[in-house]
Protein backbone atom coordinates (compact mmCIF):
# COMPACT_ATOMS: atom_id res chain seq x y z
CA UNK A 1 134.61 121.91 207.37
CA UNK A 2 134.11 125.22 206.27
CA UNK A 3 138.11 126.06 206.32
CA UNK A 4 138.86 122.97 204.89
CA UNK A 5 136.63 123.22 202.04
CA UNK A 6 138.08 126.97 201.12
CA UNK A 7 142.37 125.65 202.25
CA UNK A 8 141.69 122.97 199.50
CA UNK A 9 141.09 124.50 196.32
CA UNK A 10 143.93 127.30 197.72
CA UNK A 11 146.52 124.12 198.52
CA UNK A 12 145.55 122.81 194.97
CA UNK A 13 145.87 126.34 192.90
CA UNK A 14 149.34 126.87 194.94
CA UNK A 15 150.94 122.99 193.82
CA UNK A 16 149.47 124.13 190.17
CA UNK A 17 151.18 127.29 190.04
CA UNK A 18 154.05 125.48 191.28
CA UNK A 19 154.69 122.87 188.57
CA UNK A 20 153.49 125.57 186.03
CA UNK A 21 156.24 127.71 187.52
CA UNK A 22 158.85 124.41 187.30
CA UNK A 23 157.42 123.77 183.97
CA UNK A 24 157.47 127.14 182.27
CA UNK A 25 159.90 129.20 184.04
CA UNK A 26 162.66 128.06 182.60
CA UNK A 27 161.14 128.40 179.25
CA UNK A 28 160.04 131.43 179.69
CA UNK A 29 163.57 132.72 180.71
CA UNK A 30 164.83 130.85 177.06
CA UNK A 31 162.28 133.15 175.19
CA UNK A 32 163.45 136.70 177.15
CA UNK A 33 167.14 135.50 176.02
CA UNK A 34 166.15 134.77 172.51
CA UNK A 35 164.85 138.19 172.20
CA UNK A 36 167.30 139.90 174.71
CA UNK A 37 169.39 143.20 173.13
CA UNK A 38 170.81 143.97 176.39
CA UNK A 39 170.92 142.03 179.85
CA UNK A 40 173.44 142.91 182.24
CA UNK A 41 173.98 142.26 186.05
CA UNK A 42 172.03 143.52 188.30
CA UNK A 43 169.38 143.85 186.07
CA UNK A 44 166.56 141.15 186.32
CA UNK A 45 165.39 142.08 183.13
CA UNK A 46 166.45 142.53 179.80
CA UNK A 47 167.34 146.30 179.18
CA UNK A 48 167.15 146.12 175.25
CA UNK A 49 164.79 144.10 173.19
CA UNK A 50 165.13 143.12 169.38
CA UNK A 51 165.60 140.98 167.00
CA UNK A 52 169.37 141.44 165.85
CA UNK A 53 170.87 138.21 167.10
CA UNK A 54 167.90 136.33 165.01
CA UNK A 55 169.82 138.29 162.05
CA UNK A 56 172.82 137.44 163.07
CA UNK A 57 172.44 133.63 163.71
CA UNK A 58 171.01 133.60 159.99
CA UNK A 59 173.53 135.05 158.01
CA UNK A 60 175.33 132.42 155.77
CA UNK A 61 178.67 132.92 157.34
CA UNK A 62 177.18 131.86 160.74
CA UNK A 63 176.69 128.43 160.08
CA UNK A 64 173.11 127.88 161.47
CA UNK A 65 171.47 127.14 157.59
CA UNK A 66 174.35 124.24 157.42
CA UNK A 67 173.89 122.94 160.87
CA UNK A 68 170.12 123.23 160.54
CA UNK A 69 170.20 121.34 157.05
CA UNK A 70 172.47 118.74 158.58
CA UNK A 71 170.46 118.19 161.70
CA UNK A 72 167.09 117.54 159.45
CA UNK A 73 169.09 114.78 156.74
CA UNK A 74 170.63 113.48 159.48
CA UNK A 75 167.66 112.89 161.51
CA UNK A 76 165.57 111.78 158.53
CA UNK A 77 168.37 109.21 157.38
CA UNK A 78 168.39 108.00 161.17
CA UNK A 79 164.49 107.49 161.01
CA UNK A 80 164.65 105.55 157.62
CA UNK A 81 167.45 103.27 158.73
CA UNK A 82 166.29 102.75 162.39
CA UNK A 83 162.37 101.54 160.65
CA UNK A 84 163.90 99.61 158.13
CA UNK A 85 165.46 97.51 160.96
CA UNK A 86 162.92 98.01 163.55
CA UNK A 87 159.53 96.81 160.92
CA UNK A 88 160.77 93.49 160.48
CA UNK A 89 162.33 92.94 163.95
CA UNK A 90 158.76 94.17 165.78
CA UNK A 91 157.54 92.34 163.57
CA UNK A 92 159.12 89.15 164.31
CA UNK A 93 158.90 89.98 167.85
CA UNK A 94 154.93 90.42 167.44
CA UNK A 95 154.14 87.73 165.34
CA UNK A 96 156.66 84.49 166.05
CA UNK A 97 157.03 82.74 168.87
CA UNK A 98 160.91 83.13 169.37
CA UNK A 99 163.24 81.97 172.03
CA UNK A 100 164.54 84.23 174.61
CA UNK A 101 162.25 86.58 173.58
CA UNK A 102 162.50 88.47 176.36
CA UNK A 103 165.95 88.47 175.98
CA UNK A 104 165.92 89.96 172.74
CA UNK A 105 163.98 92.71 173.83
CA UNK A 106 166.36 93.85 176.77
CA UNK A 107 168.84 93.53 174.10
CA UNK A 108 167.56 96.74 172.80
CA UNK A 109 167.60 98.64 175.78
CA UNK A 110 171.18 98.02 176.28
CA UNK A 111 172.32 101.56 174.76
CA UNK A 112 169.81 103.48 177.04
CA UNK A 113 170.90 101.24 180.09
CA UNK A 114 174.77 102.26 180.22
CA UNK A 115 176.01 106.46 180.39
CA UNK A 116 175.83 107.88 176.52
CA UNK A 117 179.21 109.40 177.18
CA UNK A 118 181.23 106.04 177.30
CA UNK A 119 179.35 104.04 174.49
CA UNK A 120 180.09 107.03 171.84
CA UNK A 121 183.80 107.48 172.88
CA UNK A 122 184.26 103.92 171.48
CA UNK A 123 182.29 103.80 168.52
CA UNK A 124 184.00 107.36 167.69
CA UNK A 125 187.34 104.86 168.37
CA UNK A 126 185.97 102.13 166.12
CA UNK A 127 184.62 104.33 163.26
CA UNK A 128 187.82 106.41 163.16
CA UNK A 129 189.21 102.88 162.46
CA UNK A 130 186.88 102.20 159.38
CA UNK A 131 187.18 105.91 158.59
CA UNK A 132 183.58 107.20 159.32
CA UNK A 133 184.83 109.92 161.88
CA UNK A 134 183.57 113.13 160.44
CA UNK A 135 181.38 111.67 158.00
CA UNK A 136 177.25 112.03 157.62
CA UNK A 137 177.40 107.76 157.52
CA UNK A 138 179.18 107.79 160.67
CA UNK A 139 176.79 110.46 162.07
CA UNK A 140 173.68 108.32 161.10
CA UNK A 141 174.87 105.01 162.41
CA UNK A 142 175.51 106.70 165.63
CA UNK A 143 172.28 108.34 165.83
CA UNK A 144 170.46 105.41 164.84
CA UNK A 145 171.39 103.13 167.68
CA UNK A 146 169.67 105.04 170.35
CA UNK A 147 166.53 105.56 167.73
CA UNK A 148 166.33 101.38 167.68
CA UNK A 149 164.96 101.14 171.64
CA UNK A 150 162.09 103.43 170.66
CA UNK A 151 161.50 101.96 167.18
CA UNK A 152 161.60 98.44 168.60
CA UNK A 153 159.50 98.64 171.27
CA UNK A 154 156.80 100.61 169.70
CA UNK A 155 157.00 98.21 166.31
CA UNK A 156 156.79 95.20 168.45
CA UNK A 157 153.95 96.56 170.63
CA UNK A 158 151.73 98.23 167.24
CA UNK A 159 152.01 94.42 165.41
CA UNK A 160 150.84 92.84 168.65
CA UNK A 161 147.95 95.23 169.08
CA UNK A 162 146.54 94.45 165.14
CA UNK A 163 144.12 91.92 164.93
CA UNK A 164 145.19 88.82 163.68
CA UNK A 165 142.20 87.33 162.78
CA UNK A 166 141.90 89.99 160.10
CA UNK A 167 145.85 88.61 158.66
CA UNK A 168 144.63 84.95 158.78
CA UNK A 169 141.26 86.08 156.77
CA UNK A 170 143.41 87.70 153.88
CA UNK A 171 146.23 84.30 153.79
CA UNK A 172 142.41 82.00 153.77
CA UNK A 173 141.29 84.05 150.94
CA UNK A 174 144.86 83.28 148.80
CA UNK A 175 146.80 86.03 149.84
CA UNK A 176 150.47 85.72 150.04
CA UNK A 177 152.32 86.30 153.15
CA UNK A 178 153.78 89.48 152.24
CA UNK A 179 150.10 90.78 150.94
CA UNK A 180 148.77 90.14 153.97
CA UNK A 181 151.02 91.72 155.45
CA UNK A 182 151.44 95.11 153.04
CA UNK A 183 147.49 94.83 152.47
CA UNK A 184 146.38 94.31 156.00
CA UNK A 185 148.90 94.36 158.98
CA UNK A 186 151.00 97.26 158.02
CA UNK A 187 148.21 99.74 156.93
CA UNK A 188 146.67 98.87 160.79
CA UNK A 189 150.20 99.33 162.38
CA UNK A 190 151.05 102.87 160.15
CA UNK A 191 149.90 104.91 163.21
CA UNK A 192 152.04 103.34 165.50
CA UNK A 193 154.80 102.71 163.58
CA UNK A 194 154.76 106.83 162.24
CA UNK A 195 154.89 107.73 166.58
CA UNK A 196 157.78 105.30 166.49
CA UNK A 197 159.63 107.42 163.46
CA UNK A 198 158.54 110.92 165.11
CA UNK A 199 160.42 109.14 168.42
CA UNK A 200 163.38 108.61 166.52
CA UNK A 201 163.14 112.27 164.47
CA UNK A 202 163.20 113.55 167.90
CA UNK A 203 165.97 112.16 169.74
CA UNK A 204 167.95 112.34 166.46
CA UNK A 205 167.69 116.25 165.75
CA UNK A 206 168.48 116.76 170.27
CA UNK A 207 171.61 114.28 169.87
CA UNK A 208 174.80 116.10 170.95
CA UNK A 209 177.24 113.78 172.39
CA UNK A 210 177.08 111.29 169.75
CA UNK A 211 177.31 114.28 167.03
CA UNK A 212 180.27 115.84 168.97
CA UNK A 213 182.72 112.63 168.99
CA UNK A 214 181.95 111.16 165.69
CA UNK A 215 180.98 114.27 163.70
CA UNK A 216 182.64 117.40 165.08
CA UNK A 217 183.82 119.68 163.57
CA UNK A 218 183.49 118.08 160.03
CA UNK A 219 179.79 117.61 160.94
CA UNK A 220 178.27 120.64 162.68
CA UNK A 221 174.20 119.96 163.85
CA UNK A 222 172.11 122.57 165.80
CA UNK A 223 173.07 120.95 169.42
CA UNK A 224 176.85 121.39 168.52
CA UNK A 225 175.88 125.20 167.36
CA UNK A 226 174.04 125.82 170.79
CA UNK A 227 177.26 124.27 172.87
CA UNK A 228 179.61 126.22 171.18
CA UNK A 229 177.57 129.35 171.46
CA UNK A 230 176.94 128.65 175.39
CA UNK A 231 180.42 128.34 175.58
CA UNK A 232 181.49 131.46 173.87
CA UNK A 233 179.29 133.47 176.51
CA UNK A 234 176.84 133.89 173.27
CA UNK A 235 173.70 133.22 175.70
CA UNK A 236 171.26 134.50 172.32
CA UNK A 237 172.10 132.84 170.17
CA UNK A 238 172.19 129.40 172.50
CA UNK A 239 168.78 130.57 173.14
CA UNK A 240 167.58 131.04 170.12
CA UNK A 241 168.68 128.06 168.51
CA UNK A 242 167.15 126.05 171.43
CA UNK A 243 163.54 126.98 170.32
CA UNK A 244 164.47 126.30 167.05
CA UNK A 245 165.20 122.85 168.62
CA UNK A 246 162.31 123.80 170.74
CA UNK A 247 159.38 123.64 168.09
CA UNK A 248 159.48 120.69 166.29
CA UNK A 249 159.70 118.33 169.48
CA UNK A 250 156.60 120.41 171.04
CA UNK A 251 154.32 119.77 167.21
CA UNK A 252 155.62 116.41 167.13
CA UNK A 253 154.43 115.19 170.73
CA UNK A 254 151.21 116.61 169.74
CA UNK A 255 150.91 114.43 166.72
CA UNK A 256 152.38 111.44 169.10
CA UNK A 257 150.26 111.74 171.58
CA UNK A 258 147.02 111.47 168.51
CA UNK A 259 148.51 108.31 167.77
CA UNK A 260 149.62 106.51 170.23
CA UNK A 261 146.48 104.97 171.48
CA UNK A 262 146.18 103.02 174.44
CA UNK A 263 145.95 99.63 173.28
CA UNK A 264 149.52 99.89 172.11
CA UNK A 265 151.25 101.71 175.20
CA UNK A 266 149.37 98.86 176.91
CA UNK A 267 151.68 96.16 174.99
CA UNK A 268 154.90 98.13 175.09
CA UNK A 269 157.36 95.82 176.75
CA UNK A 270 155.09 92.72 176.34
């Protein structure tokens, strides 16, 4: 007993330091490269330390001021356009009893259900046909349709989790439809529905493939900077522009997981 009570907390402490180790190493190794002057084989640690490359991937000839400016109106635009669609649809979804409403719903998952690298190579074939190839509409559209699944789905699950009772009050009292709705429903869903646009922010601004056949290299975004710089052999920079990438996505999950409450992951899917 007396083993097993001291192996325990050991076995425990040990699988911790293990998924820390999974978790963090690899972020850890992003930071020394971000900061790296010098690191050369055999070494297994950076000989020179600085901040020269942050200079460098700042200038105005580099590019990273345009890519980061694109990567931000692109996203934004993707988030307007994927919640104008996605309000109404969830929505619809919440509130009316539809046919095939299951249906409809799988319908949306369709883009995350097939390989990314397939579905862009023909809309980058279509929209070179309606001339959006290299264009910030084409780039938007194309980073929009993955944003749908997660506006859709958490729309449709924040309407169902709002009280209805408190909708049916306002339309007893004279209210119009679309009162009710703007008055009551919508201010209730905003917290939901503002997880669903951070969602979309965030798988806009880490969208390469998409960017890459339909925007490159009239479009240039911070994942097509990092690729090219891996590429080159310019591990810094790559590195560097990854925790660029890095801290919005770790604030935003912060202010997702505030949100998000239970009640509406519980009706996700439903």
């Amino acid at each position: 007993m007396t083993i097993a009570r001291i192996a325990s907390p050991l076995v425990l402490g040990a699988l911790l330091g293990l998924v820390a180790f999974i978790v963090f190493g690899p972020l850890l190794n992003l930071a020394m490269w971000a900061f790296a002057e010098q690191w050369f084989y055999p070494n297994r640690l950076p000989t020179g330390w600085g901040f020269s490359f942050w200079e460098r991937v700042f200038r105005p000839r580099a590019g990273a001021w345009t890519s980061l400016f694109n990567t931000v109106l692109v996203a934004c635009a993707a988030v307007a356009l994927s919640m104008a669609l996605a309000i109404p649809a969830g929505y619809a979804l919440a509130r009316q009893a539809l046919p095939a409403r299951s249906v409809i719903m799988l319908l949306f998952l369709l883009p995350q259900a097939f390989p990314n690298l397939p579905i862009f190579v023909n809309i980058a074939a279509i929209f070179y046909q309606w001339g959006l190839n290299g264009t910030l509409v084409g780039v938007v559209l194309v980073h929009a349709l993955p944003g749908l699944v997660y506006a859709v789905w958490i729309a449709t699950a924040t309407f169902s989790a709002v009280d209805r009772s408190l909708e049916e009050a306002a339309r007893n009292l004279g209210a119009s439809p679309l009162r009710s709705f703007t008055d009551i429903t919508l201010p209730q869903a905003l917290p939901g529905l503002l997880a669903a646009s951070i969602f979309v922010f965030l798988d806009s601004i880490d969208e390469f493939t998409g960017t890459f056949f339909v925007g490159a290299p009239e479009i240039t975004t911070l994942p097509l900077l990092m690729f090219n710089a891996s590429m080159g052999g310019n591990y810094q920079v790559a590195a560097i522009t990854a925790l660029i990438l890095l801290i919005p996505s770790v604030g935003f999950m912060l202010v997702i997981e505030r949100f998000l409450k239970a009640d509406v992951l519980s009706r996700v899917g439903r």
